[in-house]
N, C-alpha and C. Protein backbone atom coordinates (compact mmCIF):
# COMPACT_ATOMS: atom_id res chain seq x y z
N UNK A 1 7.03 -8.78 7.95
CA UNK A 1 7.01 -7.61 7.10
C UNK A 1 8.42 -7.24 6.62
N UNK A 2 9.49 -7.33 7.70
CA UNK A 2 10.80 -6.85 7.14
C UNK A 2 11.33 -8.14 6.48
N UNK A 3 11.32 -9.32 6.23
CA UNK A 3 11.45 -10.25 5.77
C UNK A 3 10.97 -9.88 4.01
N UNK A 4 9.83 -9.43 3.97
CA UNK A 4 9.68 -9.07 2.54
C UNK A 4 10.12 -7.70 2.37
N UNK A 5 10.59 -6.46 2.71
CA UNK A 5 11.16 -5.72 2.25
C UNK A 5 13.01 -6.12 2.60
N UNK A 6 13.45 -6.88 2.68
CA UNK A 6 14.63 -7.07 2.24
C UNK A 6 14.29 -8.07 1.24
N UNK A 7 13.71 -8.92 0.75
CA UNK A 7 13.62 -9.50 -0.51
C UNK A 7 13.30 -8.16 -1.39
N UNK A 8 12.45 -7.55 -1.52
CA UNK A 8 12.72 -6.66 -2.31
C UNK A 8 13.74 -5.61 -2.43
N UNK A 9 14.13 -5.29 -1.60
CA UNK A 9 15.25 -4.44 -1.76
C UNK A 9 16.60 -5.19 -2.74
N UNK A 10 16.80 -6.40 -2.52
CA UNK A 10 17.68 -7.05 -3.18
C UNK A 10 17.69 -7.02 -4.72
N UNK A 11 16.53 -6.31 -4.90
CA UNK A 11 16.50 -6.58 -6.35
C UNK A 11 15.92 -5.28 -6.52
N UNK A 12 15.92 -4.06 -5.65
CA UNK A 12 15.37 -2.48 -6.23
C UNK A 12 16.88 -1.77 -6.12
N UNK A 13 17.13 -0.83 -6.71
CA UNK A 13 17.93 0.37 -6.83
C UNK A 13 17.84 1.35 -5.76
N UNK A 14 18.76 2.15 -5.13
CA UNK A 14 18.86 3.19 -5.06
C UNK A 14 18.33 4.24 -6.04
N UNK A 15 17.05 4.92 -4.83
CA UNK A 15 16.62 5.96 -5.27
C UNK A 15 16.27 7.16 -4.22
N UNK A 16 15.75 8.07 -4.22
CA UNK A 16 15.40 9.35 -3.49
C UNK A 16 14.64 8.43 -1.80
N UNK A 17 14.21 7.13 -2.14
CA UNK A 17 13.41 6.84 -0.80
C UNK A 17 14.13 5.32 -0.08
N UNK A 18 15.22 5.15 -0.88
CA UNK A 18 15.85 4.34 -0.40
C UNK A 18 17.67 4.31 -1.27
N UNK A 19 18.10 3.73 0.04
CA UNK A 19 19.87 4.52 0.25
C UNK A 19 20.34 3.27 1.08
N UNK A 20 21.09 2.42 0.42
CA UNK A 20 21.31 1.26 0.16
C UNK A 20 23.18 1.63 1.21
N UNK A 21 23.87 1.14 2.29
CA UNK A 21 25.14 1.43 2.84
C UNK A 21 25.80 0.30 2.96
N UNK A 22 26.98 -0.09 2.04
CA UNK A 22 27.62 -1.53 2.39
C UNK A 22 27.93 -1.63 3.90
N UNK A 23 28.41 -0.58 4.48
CA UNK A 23 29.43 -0.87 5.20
C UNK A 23 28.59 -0.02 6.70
N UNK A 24 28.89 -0.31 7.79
CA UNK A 24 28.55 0.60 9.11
C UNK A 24 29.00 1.79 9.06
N UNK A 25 28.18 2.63 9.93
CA UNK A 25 28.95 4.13 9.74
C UNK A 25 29.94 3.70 11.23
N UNK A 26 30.96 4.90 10.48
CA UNK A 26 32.08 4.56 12.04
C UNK A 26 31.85 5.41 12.98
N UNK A 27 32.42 5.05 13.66
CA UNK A 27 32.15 6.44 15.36
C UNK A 27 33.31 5.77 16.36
N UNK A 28 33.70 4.82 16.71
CA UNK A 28 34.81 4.58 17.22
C UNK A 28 36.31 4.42 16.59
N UNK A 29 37.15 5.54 16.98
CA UNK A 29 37.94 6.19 16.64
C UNK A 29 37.56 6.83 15.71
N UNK A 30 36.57 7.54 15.51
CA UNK A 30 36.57 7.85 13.83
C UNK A 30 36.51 9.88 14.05
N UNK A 31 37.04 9.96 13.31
CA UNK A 31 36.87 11.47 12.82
C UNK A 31 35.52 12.07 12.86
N UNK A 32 35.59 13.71 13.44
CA UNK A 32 34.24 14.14 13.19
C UNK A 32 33.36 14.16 11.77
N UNK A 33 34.56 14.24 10.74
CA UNK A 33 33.66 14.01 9.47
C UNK A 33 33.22 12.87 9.26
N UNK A 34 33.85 11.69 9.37
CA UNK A 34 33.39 10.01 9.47
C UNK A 34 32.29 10.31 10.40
N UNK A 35 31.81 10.92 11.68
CA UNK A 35 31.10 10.62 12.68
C UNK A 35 29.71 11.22 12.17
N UNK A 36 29.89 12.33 11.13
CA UNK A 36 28.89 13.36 11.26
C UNK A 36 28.23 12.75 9.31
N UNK A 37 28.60 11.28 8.84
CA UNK A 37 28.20 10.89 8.03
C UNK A 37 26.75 10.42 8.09
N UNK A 38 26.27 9.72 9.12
CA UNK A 38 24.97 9.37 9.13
C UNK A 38 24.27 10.43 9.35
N UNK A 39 24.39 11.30 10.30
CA UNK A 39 23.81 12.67 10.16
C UNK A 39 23.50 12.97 8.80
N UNK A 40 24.21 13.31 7.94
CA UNK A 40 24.47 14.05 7.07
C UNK A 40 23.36 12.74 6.10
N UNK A 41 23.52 11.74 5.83
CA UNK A 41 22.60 10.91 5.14
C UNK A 41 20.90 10.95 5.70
N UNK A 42 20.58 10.77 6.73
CA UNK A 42 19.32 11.10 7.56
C UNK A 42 18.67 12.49 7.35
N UNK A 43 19.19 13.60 6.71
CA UNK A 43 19.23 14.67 6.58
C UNK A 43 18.81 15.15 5.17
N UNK A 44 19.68 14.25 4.68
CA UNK A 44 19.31 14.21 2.92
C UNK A 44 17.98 13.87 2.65
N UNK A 45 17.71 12.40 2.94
CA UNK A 45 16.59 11.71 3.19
C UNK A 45 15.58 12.35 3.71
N UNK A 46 15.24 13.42 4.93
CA UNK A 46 14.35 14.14 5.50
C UNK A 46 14.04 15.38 4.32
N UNK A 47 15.31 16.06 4.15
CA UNK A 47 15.10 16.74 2.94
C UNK A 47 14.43 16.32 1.81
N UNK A 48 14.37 15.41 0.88
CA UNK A 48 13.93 15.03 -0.31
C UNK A 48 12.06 14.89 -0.28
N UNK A 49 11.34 15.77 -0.75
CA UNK A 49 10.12 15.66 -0.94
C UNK A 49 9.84 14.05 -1.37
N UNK A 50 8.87 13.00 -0.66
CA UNK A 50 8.14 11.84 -1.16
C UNK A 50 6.99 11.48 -0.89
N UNK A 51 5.68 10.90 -1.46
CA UNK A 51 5.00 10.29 -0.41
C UNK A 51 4.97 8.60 0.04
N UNK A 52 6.16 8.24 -0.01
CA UNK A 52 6.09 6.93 0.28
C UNK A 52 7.76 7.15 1.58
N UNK A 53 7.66 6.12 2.67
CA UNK A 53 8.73 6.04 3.64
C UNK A 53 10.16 5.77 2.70
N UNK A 54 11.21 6.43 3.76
CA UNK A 54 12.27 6.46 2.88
C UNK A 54 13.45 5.77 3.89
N UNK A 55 14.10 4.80 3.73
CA UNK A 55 14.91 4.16 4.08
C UNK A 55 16.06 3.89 3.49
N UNK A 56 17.29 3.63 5.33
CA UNK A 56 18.31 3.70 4.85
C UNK A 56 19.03 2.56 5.54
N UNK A 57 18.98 1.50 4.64
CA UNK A 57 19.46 0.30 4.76
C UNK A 57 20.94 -0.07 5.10
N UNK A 58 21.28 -0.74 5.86
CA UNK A 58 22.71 -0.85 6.32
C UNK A 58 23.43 -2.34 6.23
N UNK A 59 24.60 -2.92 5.27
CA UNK A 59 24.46 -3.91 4.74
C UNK A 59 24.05 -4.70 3.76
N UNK A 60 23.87 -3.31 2.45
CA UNK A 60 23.41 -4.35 1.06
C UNK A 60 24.58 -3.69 0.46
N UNK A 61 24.81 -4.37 -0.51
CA UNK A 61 25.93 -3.71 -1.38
C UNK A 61 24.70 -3.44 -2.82
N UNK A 62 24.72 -2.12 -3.32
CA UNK A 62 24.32 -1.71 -4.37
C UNK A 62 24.77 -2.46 -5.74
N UNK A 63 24.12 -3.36 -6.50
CA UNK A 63 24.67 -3.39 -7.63
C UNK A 63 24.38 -2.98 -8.70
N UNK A 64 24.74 -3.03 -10.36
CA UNK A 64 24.30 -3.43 -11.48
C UNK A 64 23.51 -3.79 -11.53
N UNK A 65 24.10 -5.30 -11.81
CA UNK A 65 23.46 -6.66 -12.00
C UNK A 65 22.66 -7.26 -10.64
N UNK A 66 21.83 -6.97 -10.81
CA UNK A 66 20.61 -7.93 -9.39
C UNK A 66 20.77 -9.24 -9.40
N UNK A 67 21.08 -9.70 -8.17
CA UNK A 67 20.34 -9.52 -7.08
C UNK A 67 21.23 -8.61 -5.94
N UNK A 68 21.22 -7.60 -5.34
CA UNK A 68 22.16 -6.94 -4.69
C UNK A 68 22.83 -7.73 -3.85
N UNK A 69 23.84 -7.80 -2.94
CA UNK A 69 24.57 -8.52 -1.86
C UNK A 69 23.99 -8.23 -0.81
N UNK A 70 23.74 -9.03 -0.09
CA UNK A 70 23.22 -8.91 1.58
C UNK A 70 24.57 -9.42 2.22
N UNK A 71 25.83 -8.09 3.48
CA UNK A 71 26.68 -8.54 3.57
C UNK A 71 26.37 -8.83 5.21
């Protein structure tokens, strides 16, 4: 199943039910504002009225031009 939603994701956009993060969130050494980033994304996401699951992917790079980067 997750095998086909990362094929699709590679080629969907960022939208209200999915939130695409190149990079890891930090927490070692990192600042309370760096720390209190995934919070703050998980939060958004809970907030936003949908009826479909809303995910927050860690490791695609958002592009333009499709097919997104899987890093």
């Amino acid at each position: 199943m997750y095998d086909l939603l990362l094929d699709q994701w590679l080629y969907a956009s960022e939208s209200d039910s999915l939130d695409f993060k190149r990079d890891q969130y930090k927490f070692i050494k990192a600042s309370d504002d760096e720390k209190s980033e995934l919070l703050k994304d998980i939060l958004a996401m809970i907030n936003s009225w949908r009826t479909v699951d809303a995910y927050l992917v860690i490791g695609i790079e958002d592009r333009q031009e499709k097919p997104n980067i899987l890093l």
